[in-house]
PDB file of N, CA and C in Angstrom:
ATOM      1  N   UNK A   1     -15.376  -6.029   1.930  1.00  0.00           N
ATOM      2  CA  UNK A   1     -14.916  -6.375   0.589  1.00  0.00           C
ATOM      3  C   UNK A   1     -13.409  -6.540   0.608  1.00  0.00           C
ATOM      4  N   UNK A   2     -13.045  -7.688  -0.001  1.00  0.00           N
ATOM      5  CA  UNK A   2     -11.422  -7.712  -0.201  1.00  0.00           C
ATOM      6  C   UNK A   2     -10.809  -7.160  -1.368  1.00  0.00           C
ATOM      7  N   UNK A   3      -9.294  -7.318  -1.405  1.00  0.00           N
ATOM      8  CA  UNK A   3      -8.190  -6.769  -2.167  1.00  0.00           C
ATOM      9  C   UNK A   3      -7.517  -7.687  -2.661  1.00  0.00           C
ATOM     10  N   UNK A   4      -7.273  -7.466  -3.869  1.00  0.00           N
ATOM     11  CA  UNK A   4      -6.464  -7.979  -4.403  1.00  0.00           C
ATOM     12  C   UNK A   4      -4.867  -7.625  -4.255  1.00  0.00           C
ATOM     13  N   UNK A   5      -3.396  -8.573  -3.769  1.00  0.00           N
ATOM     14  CA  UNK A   5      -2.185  -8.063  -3.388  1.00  0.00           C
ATOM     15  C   UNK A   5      -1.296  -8.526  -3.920  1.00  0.00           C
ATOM     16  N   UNK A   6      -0.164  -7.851  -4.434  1.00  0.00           N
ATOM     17  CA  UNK A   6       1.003  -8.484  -5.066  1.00  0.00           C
ATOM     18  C   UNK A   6       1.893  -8.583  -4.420  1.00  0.00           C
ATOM     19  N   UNK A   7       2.403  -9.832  -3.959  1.00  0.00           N
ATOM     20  CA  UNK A   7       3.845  -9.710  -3.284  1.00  0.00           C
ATOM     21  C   UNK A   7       5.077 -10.238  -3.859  1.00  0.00           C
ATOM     22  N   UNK A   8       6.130  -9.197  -3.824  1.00  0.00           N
ATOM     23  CA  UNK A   8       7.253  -9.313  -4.706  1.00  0.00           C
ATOM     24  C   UNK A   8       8.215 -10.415  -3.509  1.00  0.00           C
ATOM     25  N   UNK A   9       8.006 -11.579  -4.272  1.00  0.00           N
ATOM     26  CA  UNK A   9       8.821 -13.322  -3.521  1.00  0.00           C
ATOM     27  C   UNK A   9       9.567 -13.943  -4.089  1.00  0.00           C
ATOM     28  N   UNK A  10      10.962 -14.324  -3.814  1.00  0.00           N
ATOM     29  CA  UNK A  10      11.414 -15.480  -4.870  1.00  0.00           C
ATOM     30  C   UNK A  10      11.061 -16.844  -4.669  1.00  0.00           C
ATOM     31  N   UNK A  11      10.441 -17.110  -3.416  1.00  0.00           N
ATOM     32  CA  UNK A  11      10.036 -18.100  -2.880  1.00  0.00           C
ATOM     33  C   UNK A  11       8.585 -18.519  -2.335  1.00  0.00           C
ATOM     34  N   UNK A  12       8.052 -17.480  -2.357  1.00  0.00           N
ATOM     35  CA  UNK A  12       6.749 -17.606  -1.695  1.00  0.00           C
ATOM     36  C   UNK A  12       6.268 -17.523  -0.321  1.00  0.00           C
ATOM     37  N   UNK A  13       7.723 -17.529   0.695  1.00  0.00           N
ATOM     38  CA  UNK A  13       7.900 -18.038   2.026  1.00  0.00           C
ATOM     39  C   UNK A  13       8.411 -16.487   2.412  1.00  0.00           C
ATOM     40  N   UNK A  14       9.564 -15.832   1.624  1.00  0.00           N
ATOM     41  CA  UNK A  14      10.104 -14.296   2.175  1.00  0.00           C
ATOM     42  C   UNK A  14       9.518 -13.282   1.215  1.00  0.00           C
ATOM     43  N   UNK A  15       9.099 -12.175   1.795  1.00  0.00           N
ATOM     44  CA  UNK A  15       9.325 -10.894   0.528  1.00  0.00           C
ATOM     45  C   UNK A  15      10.373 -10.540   0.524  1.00  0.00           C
ATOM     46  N   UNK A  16      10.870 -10.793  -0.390  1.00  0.00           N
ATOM     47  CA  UNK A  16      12.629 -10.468  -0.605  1.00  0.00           C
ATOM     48  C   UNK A  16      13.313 -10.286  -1.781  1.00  0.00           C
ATOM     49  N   UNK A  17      12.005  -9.203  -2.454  1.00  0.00           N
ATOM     50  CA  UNK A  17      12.747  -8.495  -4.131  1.00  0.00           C
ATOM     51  C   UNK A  17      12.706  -7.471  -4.334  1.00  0.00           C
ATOM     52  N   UNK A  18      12.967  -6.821  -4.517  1.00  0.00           N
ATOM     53  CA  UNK A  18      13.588  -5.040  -4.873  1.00  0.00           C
ATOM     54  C   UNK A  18      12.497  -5.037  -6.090  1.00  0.00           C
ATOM     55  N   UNK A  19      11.380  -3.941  -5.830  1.00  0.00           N
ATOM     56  CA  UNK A  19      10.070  -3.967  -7.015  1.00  0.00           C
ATOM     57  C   UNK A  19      10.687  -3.825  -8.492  1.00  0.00           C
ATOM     58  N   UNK A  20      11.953  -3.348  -8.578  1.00  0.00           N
ATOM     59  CA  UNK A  20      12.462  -2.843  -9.979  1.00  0.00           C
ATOM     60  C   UNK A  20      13.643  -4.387 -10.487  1.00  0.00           C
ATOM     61  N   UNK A  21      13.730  -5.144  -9.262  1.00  0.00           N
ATOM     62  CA  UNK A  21      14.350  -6.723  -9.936  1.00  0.00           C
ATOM     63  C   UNK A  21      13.184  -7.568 -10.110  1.00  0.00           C
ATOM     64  N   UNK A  22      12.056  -7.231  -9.607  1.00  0.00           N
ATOM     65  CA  UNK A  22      11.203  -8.587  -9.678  1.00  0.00           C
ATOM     66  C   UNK A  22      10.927  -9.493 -10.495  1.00  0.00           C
ATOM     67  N   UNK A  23      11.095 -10.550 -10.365  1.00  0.00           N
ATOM     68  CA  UNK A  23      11.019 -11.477 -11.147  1.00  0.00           C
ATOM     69  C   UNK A  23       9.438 -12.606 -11.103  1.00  0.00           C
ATOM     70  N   UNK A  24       9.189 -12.268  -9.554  1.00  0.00           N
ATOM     71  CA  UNK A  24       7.980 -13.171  -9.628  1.00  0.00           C
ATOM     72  C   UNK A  24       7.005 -11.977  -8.493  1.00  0.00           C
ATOM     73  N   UNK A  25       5.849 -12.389  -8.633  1.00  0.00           N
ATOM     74  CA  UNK A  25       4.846 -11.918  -7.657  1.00  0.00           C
ATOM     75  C   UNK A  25       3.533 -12.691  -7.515  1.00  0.00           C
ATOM     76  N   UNK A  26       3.663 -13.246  -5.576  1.00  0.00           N
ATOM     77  CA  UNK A  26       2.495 -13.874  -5.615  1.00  0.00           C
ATOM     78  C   UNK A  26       1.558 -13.328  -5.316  1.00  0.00           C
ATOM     79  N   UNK A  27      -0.096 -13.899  -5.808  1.00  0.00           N
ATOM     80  CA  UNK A  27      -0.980 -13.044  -5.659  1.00  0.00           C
ATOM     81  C   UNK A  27      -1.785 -13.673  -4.809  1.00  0.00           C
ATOM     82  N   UNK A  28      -2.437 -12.425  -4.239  1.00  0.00           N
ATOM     83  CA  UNK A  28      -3.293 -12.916  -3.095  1.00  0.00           C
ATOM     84  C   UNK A  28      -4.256 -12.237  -2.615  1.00  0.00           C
ATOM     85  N   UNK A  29      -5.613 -13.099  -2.727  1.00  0.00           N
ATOM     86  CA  UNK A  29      -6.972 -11.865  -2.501  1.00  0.00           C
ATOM     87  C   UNK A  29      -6.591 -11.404  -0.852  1.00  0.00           C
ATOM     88  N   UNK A  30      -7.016 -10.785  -0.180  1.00  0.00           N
ATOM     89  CA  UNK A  30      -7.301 -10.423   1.402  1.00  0.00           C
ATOM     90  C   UNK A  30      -8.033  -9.777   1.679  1.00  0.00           C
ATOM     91  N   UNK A  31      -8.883  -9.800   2.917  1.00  0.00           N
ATOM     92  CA  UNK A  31     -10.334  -9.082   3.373  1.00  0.00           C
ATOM     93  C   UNK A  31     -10.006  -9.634   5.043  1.00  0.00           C
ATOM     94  N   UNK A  32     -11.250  -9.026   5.137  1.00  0.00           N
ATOM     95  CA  UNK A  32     -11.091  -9.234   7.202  1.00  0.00           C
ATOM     96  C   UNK A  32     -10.954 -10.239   7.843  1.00  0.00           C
ATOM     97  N   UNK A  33     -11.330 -11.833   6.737  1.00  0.00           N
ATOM     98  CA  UNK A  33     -11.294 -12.867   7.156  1.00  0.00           C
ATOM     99  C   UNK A  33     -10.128 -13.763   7.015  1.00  0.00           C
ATOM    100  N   UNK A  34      -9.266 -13.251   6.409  1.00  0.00           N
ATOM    101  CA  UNK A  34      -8.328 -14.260   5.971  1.00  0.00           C
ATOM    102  C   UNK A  34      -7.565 -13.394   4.669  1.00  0.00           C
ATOM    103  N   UNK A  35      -6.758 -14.180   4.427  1.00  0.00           N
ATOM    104  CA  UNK A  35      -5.917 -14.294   2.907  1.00  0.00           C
ATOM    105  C   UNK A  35      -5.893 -15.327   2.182  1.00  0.00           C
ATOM    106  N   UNK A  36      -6.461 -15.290   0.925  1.00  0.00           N
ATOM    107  CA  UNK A  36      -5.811 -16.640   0.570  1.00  0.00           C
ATOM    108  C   UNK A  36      -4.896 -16.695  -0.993  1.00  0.00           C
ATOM    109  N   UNK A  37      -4.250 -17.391  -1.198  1.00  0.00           N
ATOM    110  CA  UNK A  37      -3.426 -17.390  -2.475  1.00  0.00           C
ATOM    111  C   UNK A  37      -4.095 -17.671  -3.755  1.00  0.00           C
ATOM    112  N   UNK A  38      -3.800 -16.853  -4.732  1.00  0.00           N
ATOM    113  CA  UNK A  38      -4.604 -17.179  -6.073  1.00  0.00           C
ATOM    114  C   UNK A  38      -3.674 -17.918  -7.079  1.00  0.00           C
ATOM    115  N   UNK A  39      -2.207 -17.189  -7.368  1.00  0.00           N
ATOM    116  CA  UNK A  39      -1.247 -17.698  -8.183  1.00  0.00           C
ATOM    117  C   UNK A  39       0.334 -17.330  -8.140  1.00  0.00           C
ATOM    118  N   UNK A  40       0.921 -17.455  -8.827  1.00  0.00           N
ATOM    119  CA  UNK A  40       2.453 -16.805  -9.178  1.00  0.00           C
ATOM    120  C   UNK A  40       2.613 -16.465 -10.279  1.00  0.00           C
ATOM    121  N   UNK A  41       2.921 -15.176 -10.749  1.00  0.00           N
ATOM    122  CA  UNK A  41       2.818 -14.239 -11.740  1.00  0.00           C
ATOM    123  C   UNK A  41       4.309 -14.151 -12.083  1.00  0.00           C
ATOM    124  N   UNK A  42       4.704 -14.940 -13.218  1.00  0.00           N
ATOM    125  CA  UNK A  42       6.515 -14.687 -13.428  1.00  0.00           C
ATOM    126  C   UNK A  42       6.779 -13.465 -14.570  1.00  0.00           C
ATOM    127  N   UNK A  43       7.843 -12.622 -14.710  1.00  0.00           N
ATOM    128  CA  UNK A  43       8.128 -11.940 -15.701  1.00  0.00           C
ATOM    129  C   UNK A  43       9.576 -12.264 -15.735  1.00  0.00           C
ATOM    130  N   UNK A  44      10.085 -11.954 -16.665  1.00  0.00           N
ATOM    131  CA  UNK A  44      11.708 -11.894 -16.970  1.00  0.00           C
ATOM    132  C   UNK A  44      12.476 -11.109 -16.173  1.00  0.00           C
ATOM    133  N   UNK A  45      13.121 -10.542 -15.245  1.00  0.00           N
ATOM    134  CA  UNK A  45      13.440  -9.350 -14.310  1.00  0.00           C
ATOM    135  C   UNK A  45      13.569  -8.134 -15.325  1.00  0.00           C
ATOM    136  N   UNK A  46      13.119  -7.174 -14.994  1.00  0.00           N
ATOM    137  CA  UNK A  46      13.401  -6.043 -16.063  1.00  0.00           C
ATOM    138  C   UNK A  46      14.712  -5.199 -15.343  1.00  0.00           C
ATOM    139  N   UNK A  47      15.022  -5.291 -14.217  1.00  0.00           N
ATOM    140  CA  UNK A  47      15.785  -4.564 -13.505  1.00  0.00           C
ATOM    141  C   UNK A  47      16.040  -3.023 -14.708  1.00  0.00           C
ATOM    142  N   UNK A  48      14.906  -2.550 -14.754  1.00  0.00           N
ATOM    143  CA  UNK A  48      14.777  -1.262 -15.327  1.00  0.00           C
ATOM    144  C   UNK A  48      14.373  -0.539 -14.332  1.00  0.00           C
ATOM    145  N   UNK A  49      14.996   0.853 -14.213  1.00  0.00           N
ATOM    146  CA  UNK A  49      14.641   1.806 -13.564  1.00  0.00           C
ATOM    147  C   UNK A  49      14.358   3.017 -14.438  1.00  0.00           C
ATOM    148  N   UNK A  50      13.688   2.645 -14.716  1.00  0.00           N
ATOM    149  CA  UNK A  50      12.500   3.830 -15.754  1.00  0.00           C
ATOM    150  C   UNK A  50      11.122   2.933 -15.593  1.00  0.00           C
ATOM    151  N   UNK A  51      10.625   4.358 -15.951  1.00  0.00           N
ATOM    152  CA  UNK A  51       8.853   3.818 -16.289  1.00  0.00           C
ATOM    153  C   UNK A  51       8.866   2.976 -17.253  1.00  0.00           C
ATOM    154  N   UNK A  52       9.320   2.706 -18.258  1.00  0.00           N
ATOM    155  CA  UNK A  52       8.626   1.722 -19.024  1.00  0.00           C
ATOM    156  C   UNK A  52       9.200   0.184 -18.331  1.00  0.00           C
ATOM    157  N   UNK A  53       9.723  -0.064 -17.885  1.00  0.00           N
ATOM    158  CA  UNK A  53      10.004  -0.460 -16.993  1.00  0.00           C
ATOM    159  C   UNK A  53       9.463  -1.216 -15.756  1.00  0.00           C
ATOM    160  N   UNK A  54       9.096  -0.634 -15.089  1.00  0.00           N
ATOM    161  CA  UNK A  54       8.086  -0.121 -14.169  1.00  0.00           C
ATOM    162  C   UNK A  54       6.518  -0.349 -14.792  1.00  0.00           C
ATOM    163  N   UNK A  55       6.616   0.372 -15.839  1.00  0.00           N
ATOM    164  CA  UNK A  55       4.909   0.061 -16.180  1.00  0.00           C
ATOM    165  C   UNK A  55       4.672  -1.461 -16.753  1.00  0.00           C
ATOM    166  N   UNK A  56       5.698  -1.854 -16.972  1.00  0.00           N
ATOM    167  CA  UNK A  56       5.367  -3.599 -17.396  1.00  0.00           C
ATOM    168  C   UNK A  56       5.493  -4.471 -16.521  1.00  0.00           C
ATOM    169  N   UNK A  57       6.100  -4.094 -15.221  1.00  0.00           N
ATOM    170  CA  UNK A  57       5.566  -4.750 -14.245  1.00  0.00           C
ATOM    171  C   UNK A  57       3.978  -4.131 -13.528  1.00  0.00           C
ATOM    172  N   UNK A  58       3.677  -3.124 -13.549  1.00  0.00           N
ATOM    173  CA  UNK A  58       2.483  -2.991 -13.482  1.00  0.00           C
ATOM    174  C   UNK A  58       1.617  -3.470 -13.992  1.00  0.00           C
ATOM    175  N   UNK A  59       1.433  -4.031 -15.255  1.00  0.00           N
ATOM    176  CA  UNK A  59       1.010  -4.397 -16.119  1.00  0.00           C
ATOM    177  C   UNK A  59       0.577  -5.650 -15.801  1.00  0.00           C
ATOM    178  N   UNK A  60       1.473  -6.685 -15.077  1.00  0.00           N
ATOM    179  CA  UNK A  60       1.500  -7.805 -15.122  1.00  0.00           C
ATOM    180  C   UNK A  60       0.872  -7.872 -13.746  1.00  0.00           C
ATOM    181  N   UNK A  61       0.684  -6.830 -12.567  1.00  0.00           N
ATOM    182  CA  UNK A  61      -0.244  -6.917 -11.779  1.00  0.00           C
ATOM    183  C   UNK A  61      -1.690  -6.092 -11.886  1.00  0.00           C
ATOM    184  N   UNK A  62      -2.273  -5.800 -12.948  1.00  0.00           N
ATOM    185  CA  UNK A  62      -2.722  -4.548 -13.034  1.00  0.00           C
ATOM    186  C   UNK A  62      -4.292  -4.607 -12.328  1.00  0.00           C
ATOM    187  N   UNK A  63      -4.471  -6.228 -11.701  1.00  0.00           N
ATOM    188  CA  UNK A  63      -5.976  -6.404 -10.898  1.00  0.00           C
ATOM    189  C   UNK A  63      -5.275  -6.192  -9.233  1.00  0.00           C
ATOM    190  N   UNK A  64      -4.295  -5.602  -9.287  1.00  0.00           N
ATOM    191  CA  UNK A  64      -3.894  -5.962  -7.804  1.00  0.00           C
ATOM    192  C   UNK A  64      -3.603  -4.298  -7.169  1.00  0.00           C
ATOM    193  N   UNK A  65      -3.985  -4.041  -5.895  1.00  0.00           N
ATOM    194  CA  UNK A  65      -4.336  -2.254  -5.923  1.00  0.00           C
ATOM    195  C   UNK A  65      -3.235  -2.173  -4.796  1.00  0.00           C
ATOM    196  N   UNK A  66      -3.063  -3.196  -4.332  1.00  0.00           N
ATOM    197  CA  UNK A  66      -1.482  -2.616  -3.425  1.00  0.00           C
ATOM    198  C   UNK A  66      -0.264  -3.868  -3.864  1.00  0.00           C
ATOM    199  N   UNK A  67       1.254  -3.281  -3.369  1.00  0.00           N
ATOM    200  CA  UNK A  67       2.430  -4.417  -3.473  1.00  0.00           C
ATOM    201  C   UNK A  67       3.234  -4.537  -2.398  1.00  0.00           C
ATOM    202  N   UNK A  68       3.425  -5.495  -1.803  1.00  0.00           N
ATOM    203  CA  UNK A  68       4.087  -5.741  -0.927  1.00  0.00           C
ATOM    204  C   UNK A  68       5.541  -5.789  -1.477  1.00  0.00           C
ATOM    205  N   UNK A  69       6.664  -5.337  -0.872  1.00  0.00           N
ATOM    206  CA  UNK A  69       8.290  -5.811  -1.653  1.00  0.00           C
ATOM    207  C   UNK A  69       9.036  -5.425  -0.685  1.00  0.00           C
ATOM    208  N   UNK A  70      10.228  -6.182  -1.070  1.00  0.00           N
ATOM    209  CA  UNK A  70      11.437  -5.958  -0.093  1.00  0.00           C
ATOM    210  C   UNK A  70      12.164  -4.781  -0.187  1.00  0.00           C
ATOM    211  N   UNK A  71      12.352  -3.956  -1.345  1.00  0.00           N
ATOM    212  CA  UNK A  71      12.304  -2.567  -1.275  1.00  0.00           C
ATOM    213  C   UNK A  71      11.586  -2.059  -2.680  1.00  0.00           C
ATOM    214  N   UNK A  72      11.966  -0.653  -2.241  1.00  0.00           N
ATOM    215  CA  UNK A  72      11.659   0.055  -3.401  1.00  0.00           C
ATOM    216  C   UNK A  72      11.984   1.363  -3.497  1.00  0.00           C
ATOM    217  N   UNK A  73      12.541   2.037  -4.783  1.00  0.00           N
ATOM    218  CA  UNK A  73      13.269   2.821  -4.686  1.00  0.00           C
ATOM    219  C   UNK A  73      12.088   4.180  -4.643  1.00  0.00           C
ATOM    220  N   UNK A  74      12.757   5.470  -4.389  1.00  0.00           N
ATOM    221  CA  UNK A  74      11.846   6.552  -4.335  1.00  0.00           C
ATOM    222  C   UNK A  74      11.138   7.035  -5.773  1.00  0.00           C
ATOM    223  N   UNK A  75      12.581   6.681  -7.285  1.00  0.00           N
ATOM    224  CA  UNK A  75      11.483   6.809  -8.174  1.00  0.00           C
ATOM    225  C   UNK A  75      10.406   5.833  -8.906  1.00  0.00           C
ATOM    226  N   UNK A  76      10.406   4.917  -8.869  1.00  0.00           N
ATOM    227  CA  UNK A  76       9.742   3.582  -8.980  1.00  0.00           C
ATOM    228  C   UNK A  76       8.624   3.790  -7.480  1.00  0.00           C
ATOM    229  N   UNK A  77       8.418   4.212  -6.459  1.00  0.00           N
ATOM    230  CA  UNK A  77       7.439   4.198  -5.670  1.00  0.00           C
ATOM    231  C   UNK A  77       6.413   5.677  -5.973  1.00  0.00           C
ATOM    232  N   UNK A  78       7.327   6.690  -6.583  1.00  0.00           N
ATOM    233  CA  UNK A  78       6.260   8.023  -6.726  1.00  0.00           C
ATOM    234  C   UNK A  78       5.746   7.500  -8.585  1.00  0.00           C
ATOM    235  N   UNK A  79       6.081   6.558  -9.455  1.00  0.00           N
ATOM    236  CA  UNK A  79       5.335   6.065 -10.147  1.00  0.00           C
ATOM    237  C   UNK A  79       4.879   5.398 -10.066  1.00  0.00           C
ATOM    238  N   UNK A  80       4.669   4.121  -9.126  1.00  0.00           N
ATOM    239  CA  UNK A  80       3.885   3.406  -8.905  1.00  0.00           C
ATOM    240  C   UNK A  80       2.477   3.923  -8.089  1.00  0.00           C
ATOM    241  N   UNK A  81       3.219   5.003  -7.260  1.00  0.00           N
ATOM    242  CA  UNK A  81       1.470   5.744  -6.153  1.00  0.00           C
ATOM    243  C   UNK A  81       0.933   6.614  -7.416  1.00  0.00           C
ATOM    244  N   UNK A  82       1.579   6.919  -8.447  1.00  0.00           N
ATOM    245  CA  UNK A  82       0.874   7.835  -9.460  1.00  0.00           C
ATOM    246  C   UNK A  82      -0.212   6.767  -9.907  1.00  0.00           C
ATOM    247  N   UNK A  83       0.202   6.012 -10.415  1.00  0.00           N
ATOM    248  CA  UNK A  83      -0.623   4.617 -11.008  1.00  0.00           C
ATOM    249  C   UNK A  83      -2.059   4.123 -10.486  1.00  0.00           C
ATOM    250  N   UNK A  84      -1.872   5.256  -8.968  1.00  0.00           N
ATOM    251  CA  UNK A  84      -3.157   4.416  -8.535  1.00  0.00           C
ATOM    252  C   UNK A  84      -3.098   2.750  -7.074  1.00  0.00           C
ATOM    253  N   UNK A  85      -1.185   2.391  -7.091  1.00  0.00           N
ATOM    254  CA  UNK A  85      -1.449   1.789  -5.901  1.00  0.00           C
ATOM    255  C   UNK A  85      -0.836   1.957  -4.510  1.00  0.00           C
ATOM    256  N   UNK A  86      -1.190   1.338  -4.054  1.00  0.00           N
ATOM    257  CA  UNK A  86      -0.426   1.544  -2.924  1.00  0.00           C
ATOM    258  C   UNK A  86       0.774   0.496  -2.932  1.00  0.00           C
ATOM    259  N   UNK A  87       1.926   0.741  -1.882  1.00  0.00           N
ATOM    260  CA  UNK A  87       3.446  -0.101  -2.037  1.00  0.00           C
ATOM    261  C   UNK A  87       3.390   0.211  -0.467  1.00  0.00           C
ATOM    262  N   UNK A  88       3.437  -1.204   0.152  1.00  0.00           N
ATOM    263  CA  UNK A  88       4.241  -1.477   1.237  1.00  0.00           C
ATOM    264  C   UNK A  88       5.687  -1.843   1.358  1.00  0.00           C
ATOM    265  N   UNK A  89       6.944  -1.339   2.031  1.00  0.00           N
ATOM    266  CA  UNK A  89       8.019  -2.157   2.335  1.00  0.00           C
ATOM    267  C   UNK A  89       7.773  -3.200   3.391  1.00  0.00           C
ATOM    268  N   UNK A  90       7.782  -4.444   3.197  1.00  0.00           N
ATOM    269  CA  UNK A  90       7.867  -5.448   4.612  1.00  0.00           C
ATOM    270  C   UNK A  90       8.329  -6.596   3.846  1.00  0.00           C
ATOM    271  N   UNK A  91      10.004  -6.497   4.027  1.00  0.00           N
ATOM    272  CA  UNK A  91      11.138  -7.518   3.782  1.00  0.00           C
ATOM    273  C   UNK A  91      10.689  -8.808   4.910  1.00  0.00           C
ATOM    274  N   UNK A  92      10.046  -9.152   5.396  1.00  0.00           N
ATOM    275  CA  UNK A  92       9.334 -10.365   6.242  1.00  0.00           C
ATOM    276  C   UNK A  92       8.845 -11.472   5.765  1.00  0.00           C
ATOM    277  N   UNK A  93       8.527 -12.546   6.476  1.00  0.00           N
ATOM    278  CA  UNK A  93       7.494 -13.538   6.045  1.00  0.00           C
ATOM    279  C   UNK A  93       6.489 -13.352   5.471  1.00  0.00           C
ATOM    280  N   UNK A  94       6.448 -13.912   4.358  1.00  0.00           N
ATOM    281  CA  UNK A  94       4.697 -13.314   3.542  1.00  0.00           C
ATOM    282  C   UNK A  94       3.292 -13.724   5.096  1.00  0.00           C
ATOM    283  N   UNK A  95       3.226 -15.077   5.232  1.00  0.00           N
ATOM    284  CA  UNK A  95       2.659 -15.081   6.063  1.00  0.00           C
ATOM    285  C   UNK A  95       2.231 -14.173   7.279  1.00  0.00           C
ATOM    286  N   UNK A  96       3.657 -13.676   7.767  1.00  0.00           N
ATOM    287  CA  UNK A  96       3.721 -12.969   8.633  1.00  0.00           C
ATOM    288  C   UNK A  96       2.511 -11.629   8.279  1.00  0.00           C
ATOM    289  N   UNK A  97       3.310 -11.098   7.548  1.00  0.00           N
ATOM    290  CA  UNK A  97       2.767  -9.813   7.033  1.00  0.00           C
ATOM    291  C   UNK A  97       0.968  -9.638   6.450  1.00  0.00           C
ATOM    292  N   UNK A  98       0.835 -10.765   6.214  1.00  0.00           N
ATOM    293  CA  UNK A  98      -0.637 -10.646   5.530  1.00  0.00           C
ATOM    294  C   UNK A  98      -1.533 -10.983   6.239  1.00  0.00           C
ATOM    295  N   UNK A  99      -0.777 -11.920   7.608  1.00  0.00           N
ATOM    296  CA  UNK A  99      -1.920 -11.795   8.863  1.00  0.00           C
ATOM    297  C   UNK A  99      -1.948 -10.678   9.925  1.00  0.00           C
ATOM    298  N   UNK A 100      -0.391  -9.434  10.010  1.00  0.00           N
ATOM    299  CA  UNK A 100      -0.828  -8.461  10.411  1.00  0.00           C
ATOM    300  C   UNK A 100      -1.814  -7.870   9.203  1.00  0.00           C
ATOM    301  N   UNK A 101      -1.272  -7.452   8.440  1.00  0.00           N
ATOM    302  CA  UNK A 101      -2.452  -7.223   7.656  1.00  0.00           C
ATOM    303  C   UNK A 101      -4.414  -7.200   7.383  1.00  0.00           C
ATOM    304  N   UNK A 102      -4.110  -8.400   7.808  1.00  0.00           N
ATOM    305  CA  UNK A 102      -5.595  -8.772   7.931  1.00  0.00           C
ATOM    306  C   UNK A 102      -5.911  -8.043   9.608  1.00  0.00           C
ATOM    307  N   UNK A 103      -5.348  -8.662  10.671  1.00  0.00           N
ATOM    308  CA  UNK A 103      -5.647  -8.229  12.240  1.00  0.00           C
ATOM    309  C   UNK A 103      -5.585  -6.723  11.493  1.00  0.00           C
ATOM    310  N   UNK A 104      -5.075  -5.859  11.563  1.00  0.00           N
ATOM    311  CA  UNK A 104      -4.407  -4.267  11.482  1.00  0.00           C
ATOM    312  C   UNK A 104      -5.574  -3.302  10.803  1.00  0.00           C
ATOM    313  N   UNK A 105      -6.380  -4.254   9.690  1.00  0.00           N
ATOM    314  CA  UNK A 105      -7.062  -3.739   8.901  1.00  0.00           C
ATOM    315  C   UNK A 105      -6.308  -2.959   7.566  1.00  0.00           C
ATOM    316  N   UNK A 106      -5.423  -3.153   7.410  1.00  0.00           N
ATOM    317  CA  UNK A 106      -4.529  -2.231   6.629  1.00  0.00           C
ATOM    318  C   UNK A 106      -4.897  -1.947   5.218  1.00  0.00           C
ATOM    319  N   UNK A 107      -5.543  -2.620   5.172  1.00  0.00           N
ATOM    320  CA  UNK A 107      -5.954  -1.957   3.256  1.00  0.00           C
ATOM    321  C   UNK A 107      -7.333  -1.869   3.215  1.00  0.00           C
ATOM    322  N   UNK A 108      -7.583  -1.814   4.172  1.00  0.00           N
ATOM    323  CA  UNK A 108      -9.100  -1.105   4.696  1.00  0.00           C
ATOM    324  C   UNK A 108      -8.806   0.434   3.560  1.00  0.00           C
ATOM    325  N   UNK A 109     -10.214   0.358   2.924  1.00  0.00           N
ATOM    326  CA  UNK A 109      -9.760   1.924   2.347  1.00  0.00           C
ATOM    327  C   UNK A 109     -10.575   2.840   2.888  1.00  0.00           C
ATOM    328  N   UNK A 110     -10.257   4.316   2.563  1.00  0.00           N
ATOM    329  CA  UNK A 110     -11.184   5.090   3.285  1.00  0.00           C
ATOM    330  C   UNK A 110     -10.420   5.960   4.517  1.00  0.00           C
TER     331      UNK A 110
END
C-alpha cells in the first residue's frame, strides 16, 4: 500500500524550503513501485513559528502522513511528529530522494 508525501519545493526540481517558510508543497503518492506526482499545493508563506502557524500548513497537507523539507526547526518538528507525521530533512533532488525512498523502503510502516 502507498503514501501519500509532501515535499516542501520552490521548484519542483530541489527540496529547498524551511517547513515554517513554505510556500508551496508538491504532492506525491509513493509505494514500492514507483512515485508519482498528484499536484502543487500553494499557501501564502506563513513564516510563523508557532502552532497556529504550523497547523495551517498542516492543514493544507492533512492527506499526506510524511514531509519531506529542506529544514526544519526542533519546535515546528516536535509539533508536527505530535500531529501524527513523520518529517524527513533531505535538502536534495526531489527525484533523487523519492527513488531512494522507494529502493530503501522508507515509509514502509511498521
Amino acid at each position: 500500500m502507498g503514501q501519500r508525501v509532501a515535499v516542501a519545493s520552490s521548484d519542483g526540481v530541489n527540496i529547498d524550503l524551511h517547513f515554517a517558510r513554505a510556500s508551496s508543497f508538491y504532492i506525491y503518492d509513493i509505494n514500492e513501485d514507483g512515485f508519482e506526482y498528484i499536484e502543487n499545493r500553494k499557501q501564502r508563506a506563513a513564516n510563523k513559528h508557532d502552532e497556529d502557524g504550523f497547523a495551517g500548513t498542516l492543514k493544507l497537507i492533512e492527506d499526506c502522513r510524511s514531509i519531506i523539507v529542506g529544514q526544519i526547526g526542533m519546535g515546528a518538528l516536535s509539533f508536527v511528529n505530535k500531529k501524527g507525521f513523520r518529517v524527513f530533512e533531505a535538502p536534495y533532488s526531489v527525484s533523487e530522494v523519492l527513488k531512494k525512498f522507494v529502493e530503501k523502503n522508507i515509509l514502509k510502516e511498521g
